[in-house]
C-alpha atoms as a PDB file:
ATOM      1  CA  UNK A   1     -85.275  17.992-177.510  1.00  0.00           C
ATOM      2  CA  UNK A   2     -86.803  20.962-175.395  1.00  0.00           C
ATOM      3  CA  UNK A   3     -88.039  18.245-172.874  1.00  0.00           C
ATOM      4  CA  UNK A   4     -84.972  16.679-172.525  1.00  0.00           C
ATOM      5  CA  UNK A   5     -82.302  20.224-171.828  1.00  0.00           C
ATOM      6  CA  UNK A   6     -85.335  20.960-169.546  1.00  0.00           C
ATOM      7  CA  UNK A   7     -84.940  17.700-167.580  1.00  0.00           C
ATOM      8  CA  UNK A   8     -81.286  18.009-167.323  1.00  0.00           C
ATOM      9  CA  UNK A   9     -81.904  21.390-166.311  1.00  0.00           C
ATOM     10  CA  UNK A  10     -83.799  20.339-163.648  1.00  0.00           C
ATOM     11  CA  UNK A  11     -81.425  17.687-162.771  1.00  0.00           C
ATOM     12  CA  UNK A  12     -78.555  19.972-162.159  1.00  0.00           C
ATOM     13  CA  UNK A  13     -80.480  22.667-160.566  1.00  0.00           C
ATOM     14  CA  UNK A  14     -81.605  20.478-157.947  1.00  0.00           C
ATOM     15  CA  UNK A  15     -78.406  18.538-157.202  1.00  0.00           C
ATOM     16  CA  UNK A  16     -79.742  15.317-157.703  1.00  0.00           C
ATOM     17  CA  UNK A  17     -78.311  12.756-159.303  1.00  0.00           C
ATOM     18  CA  UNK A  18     -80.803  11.355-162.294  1.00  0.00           C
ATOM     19  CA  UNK A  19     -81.615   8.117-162.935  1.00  0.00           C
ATOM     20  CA  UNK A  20     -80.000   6.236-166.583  1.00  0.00           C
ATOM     21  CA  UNK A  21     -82.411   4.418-168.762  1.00  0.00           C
ATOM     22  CA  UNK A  22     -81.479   0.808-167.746  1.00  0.00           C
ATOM     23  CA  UNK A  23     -82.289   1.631-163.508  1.00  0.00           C
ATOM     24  CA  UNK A  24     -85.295  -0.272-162.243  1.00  0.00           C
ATOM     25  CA  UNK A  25     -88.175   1.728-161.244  1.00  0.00           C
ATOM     26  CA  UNK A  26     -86.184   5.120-163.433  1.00  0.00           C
ATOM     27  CA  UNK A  27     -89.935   6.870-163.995  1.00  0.00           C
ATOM     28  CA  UNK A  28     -90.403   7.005-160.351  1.00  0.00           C
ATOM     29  CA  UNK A  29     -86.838   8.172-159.138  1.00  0.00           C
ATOM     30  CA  UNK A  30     -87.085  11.049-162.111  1.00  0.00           C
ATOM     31  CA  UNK A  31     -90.475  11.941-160.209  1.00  0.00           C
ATOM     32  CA  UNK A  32     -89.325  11.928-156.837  1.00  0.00           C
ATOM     33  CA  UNK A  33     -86.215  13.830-158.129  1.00  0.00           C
ATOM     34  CA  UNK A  34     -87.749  16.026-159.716  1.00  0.00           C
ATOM     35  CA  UNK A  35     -90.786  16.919-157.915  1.00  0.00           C
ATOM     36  CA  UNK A  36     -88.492  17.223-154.777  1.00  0.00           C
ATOM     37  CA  UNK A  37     -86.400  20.033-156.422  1.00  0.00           C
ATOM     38  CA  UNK A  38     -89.905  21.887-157.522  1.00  0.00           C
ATOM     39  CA  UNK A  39     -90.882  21.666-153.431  1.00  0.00           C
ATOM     40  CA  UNK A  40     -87.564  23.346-152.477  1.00  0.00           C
ATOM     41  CA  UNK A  41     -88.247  26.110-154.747  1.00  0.00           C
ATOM     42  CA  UNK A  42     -91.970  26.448-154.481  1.00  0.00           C
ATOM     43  CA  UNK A  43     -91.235  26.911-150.778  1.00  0.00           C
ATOM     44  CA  UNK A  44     -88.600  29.575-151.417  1.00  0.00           C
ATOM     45  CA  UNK A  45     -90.650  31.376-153.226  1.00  0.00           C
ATOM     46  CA  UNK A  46     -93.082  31.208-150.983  1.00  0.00           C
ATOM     47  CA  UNK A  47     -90.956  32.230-147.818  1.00  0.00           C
ATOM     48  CA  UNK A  48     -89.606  35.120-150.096  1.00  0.00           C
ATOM     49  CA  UNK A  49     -93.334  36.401-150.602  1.00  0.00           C
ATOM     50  CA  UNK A  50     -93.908  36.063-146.876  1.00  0.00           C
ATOM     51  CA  UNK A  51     -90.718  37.789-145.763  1.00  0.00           C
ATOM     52  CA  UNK A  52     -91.541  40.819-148.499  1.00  0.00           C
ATOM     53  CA  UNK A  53     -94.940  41.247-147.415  1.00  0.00           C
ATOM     54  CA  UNK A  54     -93.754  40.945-143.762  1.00  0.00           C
ATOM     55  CA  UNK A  55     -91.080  43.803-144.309  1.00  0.00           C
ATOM     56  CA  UNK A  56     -93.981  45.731-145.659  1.00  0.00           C
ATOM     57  CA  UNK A  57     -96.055  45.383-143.005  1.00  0.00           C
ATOM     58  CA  UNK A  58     -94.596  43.806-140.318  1.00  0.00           C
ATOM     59  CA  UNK A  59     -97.411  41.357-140.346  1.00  0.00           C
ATOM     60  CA  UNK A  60     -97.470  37.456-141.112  1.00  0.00           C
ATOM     61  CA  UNK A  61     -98.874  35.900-144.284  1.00  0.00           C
ATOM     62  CA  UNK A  62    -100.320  32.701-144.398  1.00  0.00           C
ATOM     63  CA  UNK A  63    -100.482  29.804-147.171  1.00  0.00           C
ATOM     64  CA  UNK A  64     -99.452  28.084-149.839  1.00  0.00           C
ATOM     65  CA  UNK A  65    -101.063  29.698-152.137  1.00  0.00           C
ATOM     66  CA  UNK A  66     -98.171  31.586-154.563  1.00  0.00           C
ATOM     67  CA  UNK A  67    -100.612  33.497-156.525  1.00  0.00           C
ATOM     68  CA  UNK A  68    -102.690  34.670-153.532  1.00  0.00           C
ATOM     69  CA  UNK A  69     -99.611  35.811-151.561  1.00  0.00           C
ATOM     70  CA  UNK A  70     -98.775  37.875-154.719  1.00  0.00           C
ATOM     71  CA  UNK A  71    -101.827  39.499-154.958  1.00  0.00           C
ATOM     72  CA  UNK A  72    -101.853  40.064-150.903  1.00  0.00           C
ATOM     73  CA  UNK A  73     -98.955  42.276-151.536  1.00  0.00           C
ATOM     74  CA  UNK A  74     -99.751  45.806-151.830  1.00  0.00           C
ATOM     75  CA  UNK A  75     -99.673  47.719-155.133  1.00  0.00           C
ATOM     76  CA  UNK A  76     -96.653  49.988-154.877  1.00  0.00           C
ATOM     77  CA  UNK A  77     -94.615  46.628-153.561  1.00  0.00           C
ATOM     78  CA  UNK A  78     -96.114  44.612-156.682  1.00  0.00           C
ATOM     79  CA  UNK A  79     -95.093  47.397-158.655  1.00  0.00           C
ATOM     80  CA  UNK A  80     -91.051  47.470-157.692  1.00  0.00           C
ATOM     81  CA  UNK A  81     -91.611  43.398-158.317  1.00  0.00           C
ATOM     82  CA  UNK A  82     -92.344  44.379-161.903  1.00  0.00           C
ATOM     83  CA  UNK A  83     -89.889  46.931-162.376  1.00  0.00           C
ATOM     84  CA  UNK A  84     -86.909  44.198-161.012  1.00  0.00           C
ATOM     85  CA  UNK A  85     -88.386  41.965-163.276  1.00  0.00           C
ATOM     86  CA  UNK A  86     -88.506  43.669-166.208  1.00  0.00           C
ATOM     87  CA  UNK A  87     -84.935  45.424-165.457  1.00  0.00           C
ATOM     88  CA  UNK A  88     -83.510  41.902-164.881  1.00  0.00           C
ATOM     89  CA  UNK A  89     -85.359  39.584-167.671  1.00  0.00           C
ATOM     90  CA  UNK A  90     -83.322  40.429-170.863  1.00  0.00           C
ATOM     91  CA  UNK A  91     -82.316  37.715-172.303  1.00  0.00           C
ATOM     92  CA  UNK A  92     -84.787  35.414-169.661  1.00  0.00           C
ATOM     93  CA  UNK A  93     -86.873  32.451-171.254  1.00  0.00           C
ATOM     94  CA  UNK A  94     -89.318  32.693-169.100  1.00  0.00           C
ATOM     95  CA  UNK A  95     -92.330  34.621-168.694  1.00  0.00           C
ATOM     96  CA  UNK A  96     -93.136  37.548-166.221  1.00  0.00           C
ATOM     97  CA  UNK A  97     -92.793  36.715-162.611  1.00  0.00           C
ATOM     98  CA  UNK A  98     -96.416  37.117-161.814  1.00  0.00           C
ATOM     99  CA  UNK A  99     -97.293  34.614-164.620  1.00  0.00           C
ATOM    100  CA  UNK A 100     -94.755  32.378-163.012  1.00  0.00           C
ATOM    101  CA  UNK A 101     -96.450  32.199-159.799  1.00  0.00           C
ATOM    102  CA  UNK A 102    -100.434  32.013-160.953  1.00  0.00           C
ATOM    103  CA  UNK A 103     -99.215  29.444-162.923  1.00  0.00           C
ATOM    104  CA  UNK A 104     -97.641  27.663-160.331  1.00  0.00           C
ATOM    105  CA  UNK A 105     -99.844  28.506-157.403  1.00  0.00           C
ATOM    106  CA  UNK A 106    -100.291  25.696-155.737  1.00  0.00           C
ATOM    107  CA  UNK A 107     -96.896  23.839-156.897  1.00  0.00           C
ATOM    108  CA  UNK A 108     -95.784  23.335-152.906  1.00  0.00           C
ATOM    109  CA  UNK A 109     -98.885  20.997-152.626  1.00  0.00           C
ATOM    110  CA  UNK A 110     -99.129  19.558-155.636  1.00  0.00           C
ATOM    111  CA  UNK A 111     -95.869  18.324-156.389  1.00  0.00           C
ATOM    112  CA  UNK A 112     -95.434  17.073-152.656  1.00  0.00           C
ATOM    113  CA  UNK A 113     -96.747  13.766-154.479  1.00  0.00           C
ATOM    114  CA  UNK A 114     -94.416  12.540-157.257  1.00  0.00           C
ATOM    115  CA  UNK A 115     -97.191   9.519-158.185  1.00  0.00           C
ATOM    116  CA  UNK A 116     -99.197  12.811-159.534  1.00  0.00           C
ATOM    117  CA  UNK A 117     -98.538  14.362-163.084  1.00  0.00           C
ATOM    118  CA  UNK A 118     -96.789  17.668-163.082  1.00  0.00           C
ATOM    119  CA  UNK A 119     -98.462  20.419-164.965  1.00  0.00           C
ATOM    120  CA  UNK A 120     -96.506  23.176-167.205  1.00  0.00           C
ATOM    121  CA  UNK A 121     -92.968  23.461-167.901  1.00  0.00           C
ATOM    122  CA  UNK A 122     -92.968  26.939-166.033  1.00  0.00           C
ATOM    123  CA  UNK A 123     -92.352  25.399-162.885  1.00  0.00           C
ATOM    124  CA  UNK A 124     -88.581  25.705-164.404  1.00  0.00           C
ATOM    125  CA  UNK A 125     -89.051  29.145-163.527  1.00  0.00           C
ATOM    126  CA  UNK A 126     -89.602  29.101-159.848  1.00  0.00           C
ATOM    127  CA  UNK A 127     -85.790  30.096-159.269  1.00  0.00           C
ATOM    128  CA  UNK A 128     -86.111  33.044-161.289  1.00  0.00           C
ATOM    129  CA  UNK A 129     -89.456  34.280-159.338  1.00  0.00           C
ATOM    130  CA  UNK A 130     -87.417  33.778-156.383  1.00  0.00           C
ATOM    131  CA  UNK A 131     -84.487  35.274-157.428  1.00  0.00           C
ATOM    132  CA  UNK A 132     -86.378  38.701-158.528  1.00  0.00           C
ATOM    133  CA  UNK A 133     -88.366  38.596-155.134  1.00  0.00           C
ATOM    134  CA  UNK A 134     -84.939  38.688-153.813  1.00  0.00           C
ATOM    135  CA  UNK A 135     -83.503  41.415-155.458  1.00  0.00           C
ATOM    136  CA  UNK A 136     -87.130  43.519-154.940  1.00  0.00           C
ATOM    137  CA  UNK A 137     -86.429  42.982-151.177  1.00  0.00           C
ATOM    138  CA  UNK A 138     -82.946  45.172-151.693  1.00  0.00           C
ATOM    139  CA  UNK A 139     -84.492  47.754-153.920  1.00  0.00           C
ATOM    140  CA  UNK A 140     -83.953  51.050-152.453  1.00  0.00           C
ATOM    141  CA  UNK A 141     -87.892  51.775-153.739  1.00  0.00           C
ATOM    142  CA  UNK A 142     -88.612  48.823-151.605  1.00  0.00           C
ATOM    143  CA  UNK A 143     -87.016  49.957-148.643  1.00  0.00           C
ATOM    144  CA  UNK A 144     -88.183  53.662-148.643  1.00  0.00           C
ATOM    145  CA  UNK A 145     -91.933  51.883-148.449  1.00  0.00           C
ATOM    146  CA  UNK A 146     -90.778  49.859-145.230  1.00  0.00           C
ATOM    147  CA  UNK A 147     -91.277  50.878-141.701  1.00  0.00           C
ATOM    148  CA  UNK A 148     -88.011  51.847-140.035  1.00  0.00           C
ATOM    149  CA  UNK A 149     -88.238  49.120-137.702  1.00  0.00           C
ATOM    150  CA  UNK A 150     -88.200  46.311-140.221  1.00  0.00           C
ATOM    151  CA  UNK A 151     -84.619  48.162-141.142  1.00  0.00           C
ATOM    152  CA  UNK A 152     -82.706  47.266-138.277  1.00  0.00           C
END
């Protein structure tokens, strides 16, 4: 039953429109579906990693790697991450946002291929990682850590 609510979940998340049981070639447009929504948010995730490490530093990041742009973060920035995670997860299925991306590290390259089994069910959770990425970026914390010209 978990699979299935999971699978809808997905379904509406996305947008798309999921196949029935009686379409031709169903396993393959669930994939594709499916694996295209997972792409979408792997890559926000990873643009949101980039653009907090960038307001950081005012330097680039570089990769797909979700994990490794994580850990490329500094510690005081990882730490706010935390602290809007754990301020923002009550009542959250998932696990901790740094468990979300290690175990989804390479999801923008791996799911690029919907012929190719997907791994976990955390990659549910790549809109929440995002999300509380999102929310770290407005943290006053956050800011006070920024360079004044990545303010403006």
């Amino acid at each position: 039953m978990l699979g299935n609510a999971a699978h809808l979940l997905e379904g509406l998340w996305t947008g798309y429109s999921l196949p029935t049981n009686n379409e031709p070639g169903r396993a393959t447009k669930q994939a594709a579906c499916a694996s295209g929504g997972v792409i979408l948010r792997a890559l926000s995730v990873e643009l949101a990693l980039k653009f907090l490490a960038y307001l950081r530093t005012a330097r680039h990041a570089f990769g797909h790697d979700l994990w490794d742009l994580y850990l490329d973060l500094d510690d005081e920035t990882r730490s706010i991450v935390e602290a809007v995670d754990r301020r923002t997860s009550a009542g959250s299925p998932f696990p901790p946002v740094a468990d979300i991306l290690k175990d989804n590290r390479d999801a923008f390259v791996s799911f690029r291929y919907p012929a190719l089994p997907m791994t976990g069910p955390s990659w549910l959770a790549l809109g929440r990682a995002h999300d509380v990425i999102l929310e770290a970026i407005d943290d006053p914390d956050f800011r006070q850590l920024c360079p004044e010209t990545t303010h403006e």
